[in-house]
N, C-alpha and C. Protein backbone atom coordinates (compact mmCIF):
# COMPACT_ATOMS: atom_id res chain seq x y z
N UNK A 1 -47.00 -5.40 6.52
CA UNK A 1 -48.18 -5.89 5.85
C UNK A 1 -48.29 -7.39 6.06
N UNK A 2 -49.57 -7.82 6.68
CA UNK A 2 -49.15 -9.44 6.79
C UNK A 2 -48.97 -10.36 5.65
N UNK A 3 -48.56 -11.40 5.45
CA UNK A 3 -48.36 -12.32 4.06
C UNK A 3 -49.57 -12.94 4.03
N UNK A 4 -50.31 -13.06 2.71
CA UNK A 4 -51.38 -13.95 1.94
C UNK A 4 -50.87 -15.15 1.68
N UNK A 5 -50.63 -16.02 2.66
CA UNK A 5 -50.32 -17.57 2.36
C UNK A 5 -50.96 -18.42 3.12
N UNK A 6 -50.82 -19.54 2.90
CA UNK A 6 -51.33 -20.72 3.90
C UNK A 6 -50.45 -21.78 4.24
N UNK A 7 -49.26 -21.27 5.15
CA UNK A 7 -48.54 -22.45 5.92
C UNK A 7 -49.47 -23.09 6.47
N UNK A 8 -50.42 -22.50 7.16
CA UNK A 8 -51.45 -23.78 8.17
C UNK A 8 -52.49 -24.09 7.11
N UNK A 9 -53.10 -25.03 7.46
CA UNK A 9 -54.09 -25.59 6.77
C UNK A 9 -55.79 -24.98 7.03
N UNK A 10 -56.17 -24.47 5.75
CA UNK A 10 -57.09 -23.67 5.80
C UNK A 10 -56.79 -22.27 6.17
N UNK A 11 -55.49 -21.62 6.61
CA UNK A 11 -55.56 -20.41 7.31
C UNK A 11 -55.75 -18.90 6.52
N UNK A 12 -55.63 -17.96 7.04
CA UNK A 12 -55.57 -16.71 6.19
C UNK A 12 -54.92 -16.05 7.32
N UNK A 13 -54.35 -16.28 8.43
CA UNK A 13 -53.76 -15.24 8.97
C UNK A 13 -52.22 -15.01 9.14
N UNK A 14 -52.07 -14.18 9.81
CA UNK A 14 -50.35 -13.55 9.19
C UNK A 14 -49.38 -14.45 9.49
N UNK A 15 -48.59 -14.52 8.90
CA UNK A 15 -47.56 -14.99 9.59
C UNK A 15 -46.10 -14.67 10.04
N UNK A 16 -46.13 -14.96 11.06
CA UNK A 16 -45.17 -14.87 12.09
C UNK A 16 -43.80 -14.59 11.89
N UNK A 17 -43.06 -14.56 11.73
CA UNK A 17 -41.05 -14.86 11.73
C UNK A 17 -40.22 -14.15 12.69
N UNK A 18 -39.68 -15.02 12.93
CA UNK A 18 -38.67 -14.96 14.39
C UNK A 18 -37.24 -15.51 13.56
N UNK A 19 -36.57 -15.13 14.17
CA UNK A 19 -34.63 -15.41 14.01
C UNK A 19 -34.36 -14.78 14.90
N UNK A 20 -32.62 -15.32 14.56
CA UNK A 20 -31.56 -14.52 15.76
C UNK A 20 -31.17 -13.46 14.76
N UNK A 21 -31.24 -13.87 13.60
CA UNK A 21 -30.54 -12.45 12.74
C UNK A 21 -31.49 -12.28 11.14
N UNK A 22 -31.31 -11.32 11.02
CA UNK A 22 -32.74 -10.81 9.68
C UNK A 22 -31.50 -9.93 8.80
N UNK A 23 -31.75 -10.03 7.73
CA UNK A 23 -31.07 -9.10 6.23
C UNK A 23 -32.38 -9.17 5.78
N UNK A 24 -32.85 -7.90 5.39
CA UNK A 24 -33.67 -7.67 4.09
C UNK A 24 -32.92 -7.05 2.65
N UNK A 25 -33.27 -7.27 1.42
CA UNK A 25 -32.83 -7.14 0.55
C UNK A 25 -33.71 -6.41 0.09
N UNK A 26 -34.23 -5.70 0.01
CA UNK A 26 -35.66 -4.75 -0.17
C UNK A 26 -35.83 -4.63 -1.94
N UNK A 27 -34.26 -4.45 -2.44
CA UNK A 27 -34.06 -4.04 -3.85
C UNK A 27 -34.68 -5.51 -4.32
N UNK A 28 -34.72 -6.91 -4.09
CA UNK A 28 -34.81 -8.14 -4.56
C UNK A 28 -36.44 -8.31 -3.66
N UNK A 29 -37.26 -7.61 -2.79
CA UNK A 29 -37.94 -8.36 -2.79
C UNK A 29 -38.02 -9.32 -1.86
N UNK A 30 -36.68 -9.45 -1.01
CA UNK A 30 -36.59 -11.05 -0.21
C UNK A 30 -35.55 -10.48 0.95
N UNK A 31 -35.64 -11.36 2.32
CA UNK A 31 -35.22 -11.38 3.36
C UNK A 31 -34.73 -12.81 4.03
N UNK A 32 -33.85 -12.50 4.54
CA UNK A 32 -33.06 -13.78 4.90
C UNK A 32 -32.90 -14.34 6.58
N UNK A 33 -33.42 -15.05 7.26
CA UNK A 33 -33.97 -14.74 8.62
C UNK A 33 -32.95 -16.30 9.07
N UNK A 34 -31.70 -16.23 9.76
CA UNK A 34 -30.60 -16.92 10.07
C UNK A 34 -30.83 -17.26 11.67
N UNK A 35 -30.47 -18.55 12.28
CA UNK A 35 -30.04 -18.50 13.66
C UNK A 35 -31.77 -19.15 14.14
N UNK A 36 -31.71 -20.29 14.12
CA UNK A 36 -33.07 -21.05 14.37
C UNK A 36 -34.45 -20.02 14.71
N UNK A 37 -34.57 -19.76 13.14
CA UNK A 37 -35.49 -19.54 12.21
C UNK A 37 -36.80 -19.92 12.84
N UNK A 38 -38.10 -19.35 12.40
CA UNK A 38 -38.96 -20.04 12.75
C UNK A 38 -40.21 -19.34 12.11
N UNK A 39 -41.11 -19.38 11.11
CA UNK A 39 -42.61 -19.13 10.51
C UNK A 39 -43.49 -19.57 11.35
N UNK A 40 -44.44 -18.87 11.80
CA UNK A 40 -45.76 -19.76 12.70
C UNK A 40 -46.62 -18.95 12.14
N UNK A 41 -47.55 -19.59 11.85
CA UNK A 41 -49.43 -18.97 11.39
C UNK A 41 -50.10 -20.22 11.92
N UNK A 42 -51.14 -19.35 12.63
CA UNK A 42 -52.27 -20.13 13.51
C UNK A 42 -51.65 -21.04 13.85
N UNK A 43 -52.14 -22.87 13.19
CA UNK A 43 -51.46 -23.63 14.42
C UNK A 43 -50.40 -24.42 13.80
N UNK A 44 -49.32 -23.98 12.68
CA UNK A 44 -48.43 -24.60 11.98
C UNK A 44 -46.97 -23.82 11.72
N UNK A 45 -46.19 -24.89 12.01
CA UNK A 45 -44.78 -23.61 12.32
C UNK A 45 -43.64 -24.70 11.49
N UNK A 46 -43.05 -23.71 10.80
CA UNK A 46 -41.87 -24.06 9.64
C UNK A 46 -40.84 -23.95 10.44
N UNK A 47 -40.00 -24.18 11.20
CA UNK A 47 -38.45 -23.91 11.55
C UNK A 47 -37.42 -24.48 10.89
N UNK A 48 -36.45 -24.04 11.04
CA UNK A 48 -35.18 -24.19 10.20
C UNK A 48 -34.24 -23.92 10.39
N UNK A 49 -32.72 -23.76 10.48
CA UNK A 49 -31.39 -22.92 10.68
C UNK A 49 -31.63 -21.63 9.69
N UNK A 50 -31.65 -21.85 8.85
CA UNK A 50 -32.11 -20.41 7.50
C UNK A 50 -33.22 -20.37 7.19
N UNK A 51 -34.42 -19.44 6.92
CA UNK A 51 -35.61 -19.49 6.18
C UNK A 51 -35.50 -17.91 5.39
N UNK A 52 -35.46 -18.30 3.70
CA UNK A 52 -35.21 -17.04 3.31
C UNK A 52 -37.11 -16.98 2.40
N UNK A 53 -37.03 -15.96 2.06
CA UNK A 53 -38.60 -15.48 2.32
C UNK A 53 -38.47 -14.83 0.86
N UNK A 54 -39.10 -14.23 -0.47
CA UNK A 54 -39.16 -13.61 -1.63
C UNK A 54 -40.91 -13.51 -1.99
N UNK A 55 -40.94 -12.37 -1.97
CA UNK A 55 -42.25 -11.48 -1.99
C UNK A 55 -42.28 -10.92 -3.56
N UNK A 56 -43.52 -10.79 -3.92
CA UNK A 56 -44.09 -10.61 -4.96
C UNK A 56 -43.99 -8.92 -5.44
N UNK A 57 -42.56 -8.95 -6.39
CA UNK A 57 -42.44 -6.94 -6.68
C UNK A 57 -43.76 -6.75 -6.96
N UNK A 58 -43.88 -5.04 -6.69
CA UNK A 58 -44.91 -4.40 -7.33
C UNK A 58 -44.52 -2.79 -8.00
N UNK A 59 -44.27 -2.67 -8.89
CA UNK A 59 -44.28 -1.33 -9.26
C UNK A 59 -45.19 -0.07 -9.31
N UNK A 60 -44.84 1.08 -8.91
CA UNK A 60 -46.03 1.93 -8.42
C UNK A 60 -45.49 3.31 -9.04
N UNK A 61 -45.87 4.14 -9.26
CA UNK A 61 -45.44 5.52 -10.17
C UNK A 61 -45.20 6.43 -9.04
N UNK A 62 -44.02 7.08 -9.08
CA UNK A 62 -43.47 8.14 -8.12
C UNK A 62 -44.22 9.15 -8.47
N UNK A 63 -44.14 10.45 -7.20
CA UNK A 63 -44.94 11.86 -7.28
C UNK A 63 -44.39 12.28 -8.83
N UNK A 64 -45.36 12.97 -8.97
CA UNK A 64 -44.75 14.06 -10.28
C UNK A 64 -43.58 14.72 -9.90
N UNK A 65 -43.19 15.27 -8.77
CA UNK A 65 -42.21 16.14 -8.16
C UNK A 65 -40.53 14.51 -8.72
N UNK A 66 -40.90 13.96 -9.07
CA UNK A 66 -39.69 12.57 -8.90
C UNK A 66 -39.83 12.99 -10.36
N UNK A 67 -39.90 12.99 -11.35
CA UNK A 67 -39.86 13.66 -12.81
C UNK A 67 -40.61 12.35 -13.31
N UNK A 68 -41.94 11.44 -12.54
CA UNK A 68 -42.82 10.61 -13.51
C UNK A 68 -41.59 8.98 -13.24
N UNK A 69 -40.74 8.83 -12.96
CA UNK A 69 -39.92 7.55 -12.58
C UNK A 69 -40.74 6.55 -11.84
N UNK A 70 -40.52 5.62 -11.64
CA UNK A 70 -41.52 4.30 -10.86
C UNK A 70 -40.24 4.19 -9.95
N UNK A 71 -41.03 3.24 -8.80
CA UNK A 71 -40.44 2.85 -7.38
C UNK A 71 -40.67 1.57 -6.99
N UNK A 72 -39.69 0.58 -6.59
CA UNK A 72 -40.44 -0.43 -6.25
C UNK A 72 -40.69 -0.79 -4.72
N UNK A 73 -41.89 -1.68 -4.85
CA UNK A 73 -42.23 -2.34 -3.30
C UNK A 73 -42.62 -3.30 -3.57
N UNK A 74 -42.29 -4.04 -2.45
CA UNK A 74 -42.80 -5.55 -2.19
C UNK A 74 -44.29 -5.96 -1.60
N UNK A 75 -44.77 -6.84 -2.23
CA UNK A 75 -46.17 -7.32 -1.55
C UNK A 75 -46.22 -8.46 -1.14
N UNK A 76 -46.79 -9.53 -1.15
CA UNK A 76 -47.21 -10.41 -0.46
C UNK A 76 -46.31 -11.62 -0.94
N UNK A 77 -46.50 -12.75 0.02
CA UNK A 77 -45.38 -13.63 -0.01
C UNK A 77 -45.42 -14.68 -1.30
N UNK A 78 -44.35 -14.80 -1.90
CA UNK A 78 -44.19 -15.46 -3.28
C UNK A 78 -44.01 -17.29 -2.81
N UNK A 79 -42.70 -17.12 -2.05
CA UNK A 79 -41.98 -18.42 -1.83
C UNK A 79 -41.10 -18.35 -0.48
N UNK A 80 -40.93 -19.18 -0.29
CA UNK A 80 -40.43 -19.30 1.13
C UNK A 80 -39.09 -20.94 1.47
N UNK A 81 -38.37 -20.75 1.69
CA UNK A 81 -37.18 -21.99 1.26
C UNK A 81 -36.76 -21.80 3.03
N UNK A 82 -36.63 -23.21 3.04
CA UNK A 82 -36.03 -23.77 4.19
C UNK A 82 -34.76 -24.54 4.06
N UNK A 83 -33.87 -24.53 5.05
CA UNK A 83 -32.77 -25.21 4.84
C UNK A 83 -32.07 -25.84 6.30
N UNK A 84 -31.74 -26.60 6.47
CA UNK A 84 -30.82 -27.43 7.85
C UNK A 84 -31.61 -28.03 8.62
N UNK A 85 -32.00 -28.48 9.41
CA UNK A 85 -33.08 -28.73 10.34
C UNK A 85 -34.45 -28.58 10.44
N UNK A 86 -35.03 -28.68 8.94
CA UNK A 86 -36.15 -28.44 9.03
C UNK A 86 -37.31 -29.37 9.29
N UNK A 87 -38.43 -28.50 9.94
CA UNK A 87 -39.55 -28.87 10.67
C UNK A 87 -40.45 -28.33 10.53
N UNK A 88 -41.47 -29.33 9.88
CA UNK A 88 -42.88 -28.97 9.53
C UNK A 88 -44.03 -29.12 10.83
N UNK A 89 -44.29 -28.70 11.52
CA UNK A 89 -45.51 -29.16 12.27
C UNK A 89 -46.84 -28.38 12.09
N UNK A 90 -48.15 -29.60 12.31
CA UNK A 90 -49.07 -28.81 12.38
C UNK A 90 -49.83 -30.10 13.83
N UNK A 91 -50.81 -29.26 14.42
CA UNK A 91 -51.62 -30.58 14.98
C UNK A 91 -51.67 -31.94 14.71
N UNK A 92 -51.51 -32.18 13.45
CA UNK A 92 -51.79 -33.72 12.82
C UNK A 92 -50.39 -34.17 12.75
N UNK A 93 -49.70 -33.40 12.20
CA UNK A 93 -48.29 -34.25 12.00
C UNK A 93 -47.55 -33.39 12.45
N UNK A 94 -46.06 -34.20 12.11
CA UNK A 94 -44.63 -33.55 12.30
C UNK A 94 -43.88 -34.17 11.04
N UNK A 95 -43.32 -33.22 10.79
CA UNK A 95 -42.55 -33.84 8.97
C UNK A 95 -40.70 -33.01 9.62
N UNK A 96 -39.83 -33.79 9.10
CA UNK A 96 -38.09 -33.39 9.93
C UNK A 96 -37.61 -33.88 8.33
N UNK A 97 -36.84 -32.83 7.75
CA UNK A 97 -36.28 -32.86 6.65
C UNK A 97 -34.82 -32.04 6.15
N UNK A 98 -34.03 -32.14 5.40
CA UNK A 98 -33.27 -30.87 5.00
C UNK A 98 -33.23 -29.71 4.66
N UNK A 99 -34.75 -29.69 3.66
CA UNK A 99 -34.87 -28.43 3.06
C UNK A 99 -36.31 -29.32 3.18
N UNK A 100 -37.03 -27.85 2.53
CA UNK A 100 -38.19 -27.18 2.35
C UNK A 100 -38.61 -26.04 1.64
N UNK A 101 -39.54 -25.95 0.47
CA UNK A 101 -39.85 -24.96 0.02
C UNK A 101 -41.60 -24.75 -0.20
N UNK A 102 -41.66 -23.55 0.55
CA UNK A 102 -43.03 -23.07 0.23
C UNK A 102 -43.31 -22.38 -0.87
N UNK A 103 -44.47 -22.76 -2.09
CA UNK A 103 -44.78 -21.69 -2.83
C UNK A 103 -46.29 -21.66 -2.47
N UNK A 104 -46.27 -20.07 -2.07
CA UNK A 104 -47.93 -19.56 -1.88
C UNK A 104 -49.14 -19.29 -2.88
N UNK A 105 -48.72 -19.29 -4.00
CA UNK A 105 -49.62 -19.70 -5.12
C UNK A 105 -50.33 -20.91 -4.84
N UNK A 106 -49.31 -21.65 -5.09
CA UNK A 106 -50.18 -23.18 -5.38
C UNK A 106 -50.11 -23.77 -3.69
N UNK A 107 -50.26 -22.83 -2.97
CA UNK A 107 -50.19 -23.22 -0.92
C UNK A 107 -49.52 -24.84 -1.19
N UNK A 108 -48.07 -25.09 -1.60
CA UNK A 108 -47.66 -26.23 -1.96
C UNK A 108 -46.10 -26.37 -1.17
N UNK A 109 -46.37 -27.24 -0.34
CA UNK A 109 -44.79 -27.16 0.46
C UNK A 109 -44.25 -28.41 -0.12
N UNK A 110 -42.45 -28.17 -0.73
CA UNK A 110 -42.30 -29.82 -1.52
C UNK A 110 -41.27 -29.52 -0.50
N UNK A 111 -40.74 -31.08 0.54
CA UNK A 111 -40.14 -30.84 1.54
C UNK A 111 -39.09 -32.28 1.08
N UNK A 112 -37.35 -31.71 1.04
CA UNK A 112 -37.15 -32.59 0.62
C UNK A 112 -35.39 -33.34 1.78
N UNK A 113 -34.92 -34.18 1.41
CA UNK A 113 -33.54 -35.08 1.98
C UNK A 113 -34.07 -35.19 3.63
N UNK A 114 -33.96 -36.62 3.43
CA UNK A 114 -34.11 -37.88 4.51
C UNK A 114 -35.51 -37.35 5.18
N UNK A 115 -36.46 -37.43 4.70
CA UNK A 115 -38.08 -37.09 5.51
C UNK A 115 -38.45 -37.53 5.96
N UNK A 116 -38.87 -37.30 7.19
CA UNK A 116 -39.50 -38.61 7.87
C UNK A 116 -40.94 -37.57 8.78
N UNK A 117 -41.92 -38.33 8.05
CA UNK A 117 -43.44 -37.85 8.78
C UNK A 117 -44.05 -38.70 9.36
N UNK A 118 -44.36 -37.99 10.56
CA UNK A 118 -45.33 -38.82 11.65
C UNK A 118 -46.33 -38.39 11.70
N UNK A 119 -47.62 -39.23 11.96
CA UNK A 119 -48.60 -38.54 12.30
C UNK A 119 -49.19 -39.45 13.01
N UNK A 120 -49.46 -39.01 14.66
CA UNK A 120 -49.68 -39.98 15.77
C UNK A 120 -48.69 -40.95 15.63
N UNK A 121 -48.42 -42.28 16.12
CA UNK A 121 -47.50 -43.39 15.68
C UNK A 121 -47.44 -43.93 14.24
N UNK A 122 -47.47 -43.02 13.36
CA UNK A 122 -47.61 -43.78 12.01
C UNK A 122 -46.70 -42.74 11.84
N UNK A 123 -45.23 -43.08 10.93
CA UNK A 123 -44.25 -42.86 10.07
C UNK A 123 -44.29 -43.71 9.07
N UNK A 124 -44.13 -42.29 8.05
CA UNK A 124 -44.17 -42.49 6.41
C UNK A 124 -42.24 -41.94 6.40
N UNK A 125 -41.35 -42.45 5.84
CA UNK A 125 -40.03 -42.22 5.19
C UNK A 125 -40.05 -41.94 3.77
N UNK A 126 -38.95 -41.18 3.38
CA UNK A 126 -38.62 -41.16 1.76
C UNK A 126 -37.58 -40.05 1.62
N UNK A 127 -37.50 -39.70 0.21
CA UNK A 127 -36.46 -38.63 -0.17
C UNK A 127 -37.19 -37.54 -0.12
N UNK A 128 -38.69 -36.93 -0.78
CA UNK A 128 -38.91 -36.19 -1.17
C UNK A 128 -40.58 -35.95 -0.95
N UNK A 129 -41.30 -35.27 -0.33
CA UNK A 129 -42.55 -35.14 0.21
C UNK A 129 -43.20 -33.41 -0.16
N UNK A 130 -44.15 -34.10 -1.59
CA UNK A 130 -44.83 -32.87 -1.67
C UNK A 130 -46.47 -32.64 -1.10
N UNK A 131 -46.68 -31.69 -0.24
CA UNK A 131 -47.83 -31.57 0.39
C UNK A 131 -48.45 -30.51 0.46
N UNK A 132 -49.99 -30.17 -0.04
CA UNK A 132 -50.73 -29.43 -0.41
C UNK A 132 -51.50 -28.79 1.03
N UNK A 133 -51.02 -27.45 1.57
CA UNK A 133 -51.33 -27.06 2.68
C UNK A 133 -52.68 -26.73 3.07
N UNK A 134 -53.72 -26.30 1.73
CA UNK A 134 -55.16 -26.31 1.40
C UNK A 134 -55.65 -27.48 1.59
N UNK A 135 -55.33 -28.42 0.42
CA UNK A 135 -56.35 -29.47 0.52
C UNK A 135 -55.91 -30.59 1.69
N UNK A 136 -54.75 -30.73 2.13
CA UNK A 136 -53.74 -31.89 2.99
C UNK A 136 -53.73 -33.07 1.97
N UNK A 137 -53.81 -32.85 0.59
CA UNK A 137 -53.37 -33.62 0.18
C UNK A 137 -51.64 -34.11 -0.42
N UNK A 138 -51.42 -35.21 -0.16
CA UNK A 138 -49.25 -35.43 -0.40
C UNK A 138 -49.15 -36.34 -1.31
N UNK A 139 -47.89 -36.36 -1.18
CA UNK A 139 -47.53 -37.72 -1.84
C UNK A 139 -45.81 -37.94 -1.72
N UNK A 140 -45.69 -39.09 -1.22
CA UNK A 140 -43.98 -39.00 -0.63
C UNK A 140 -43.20 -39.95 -1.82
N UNK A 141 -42.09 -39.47 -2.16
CA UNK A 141 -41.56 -40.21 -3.38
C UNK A 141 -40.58 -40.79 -2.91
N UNK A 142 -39.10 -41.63 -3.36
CA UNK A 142 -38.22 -42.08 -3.20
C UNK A 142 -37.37 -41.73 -3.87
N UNK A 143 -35.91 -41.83 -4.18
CA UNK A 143 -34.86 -41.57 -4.94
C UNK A 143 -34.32 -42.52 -6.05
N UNK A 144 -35.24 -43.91 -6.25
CA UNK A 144 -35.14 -44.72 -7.80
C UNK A 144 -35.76 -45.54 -7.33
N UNK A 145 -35.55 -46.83 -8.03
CA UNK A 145 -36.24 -48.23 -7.99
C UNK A 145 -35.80 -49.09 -7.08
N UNK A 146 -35.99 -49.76 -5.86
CA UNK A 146 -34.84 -50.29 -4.96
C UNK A 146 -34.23 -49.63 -4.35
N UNK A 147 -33.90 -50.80 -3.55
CA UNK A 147 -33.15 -50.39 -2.40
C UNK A 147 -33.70 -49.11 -1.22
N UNK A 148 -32.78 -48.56 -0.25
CA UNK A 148 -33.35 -48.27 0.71
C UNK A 148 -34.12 -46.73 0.43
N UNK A 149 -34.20 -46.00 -0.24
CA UNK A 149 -34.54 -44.81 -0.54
C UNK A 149 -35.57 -44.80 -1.36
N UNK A 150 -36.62 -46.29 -1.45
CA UNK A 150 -37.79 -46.29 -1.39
C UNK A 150 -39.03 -45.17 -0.33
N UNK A 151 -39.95 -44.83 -0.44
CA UNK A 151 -41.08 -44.26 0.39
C UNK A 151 -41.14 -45.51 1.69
N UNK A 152 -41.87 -45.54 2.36
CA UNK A 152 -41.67 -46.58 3.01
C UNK A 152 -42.54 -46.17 4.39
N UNK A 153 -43.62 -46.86 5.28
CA UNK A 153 -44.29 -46.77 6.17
C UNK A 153 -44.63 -47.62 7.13
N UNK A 154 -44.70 -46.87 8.22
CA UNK A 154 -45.23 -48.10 9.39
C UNK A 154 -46.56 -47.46 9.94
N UNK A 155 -47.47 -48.30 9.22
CA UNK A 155 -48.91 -47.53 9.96
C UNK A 155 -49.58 -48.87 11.26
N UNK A 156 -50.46 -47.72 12.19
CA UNK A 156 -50.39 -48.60 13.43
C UNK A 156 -52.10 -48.55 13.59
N UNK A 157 -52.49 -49.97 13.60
CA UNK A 157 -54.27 -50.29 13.30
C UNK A 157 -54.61 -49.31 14.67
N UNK A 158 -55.76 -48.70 14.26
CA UNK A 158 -56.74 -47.77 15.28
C UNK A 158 -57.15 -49.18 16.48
N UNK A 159 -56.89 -48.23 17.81
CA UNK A 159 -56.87 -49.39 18.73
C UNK A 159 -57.97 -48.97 19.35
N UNK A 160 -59.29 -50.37 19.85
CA UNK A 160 -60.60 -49.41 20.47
C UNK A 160 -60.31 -49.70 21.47
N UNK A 161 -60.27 -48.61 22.56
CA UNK A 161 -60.54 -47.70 23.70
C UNK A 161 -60.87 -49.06 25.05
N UNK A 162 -62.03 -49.52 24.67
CA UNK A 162 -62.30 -50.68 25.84
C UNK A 162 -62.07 -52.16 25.43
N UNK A 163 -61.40 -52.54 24.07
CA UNK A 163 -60.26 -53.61 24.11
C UNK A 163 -59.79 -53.03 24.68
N UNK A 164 -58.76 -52.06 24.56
CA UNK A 164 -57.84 -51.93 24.94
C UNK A 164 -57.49 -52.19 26.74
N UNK A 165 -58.56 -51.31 27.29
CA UNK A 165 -59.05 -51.31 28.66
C UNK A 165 -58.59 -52.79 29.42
N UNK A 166 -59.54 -53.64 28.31
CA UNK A 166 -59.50 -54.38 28.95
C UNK A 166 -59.07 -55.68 28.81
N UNK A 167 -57.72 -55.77 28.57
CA UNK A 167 -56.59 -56.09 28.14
C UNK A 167 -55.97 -55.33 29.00
């Protein structure tokens, strides 16, 4: 069944998962996808060393022949956690972090230890980067007051085309 989320921005279509090795836990709902990992929908791809995945139970009533007992199944994607090497890309940016967690409710990826996002030559740094996969709206935090684990950016002025030329 494909997942109802939005890793890409604006998307609705399925998404993808690749590993070298997969456990499903069917009783929990969640699957564990090991061995450079990788989520892609349309044009945005999560990779990771681990990406474990937890889907939304649903309970459903067994045949009468089952004596009236319920059964469970899983539906659509709840949350999604990244861990080791993780990598956010979409067209616009590239975000390289420790972890990562998607929740598909609020299409909200909080991506967190040593972050560093680019987008074109502009890097933004910090500890902790939460970013809204709907609207593209973020906001990158730091780890206290001072010192180096401030947010921190190098943005690079839009350069026009025939200065540039001609120069």
């Amino acid at each position: 069944q494909p997942v109802a989320a939005q890793l890409a921005p604006q998307s609705h279509t399925p998404i993808d998962v690749t590993a070298d090795q997969l456990e499903v836990m069917k009783d929990q709902c969640a699957s564990i996808w090991t061995g450079s990992a990788e989520a892609l929908q349309d044009n945005a791809r999560l990779r990771a060393n681990v990406l474990r995945m937890y889907f939304v139970p649903k309970t459903k009533a067994a045949a009468p022949a089952d004596g009236g007992t319920s059964t469970s199944a899983c539906g659509d994607l709840k949350r999604m956690e990244a861990e080791g090497s993780v990598y956010y890309v979409t067209p616009d940016q590239r975000v390289r972090s420790n972890k990562a967690v998607y929740e598909a409710d609020t299409t909200t990826i909080t991506i967190t230890g040593d972050v560093i996002a680019a987008q074109g030559q502009n890097v933004l740094r910090g500890d902790k980067m939460v970013f809204n996969t709907d609207t593209g709206q973020g906001q990158m935090m730091g780890g206290g007051k001072g010192g180096k684990n401030r947010p921190r950016g190098v943005f690079y002025p839009k350069q026009d085309d025939a200065k540039t030329a001609a120069a």
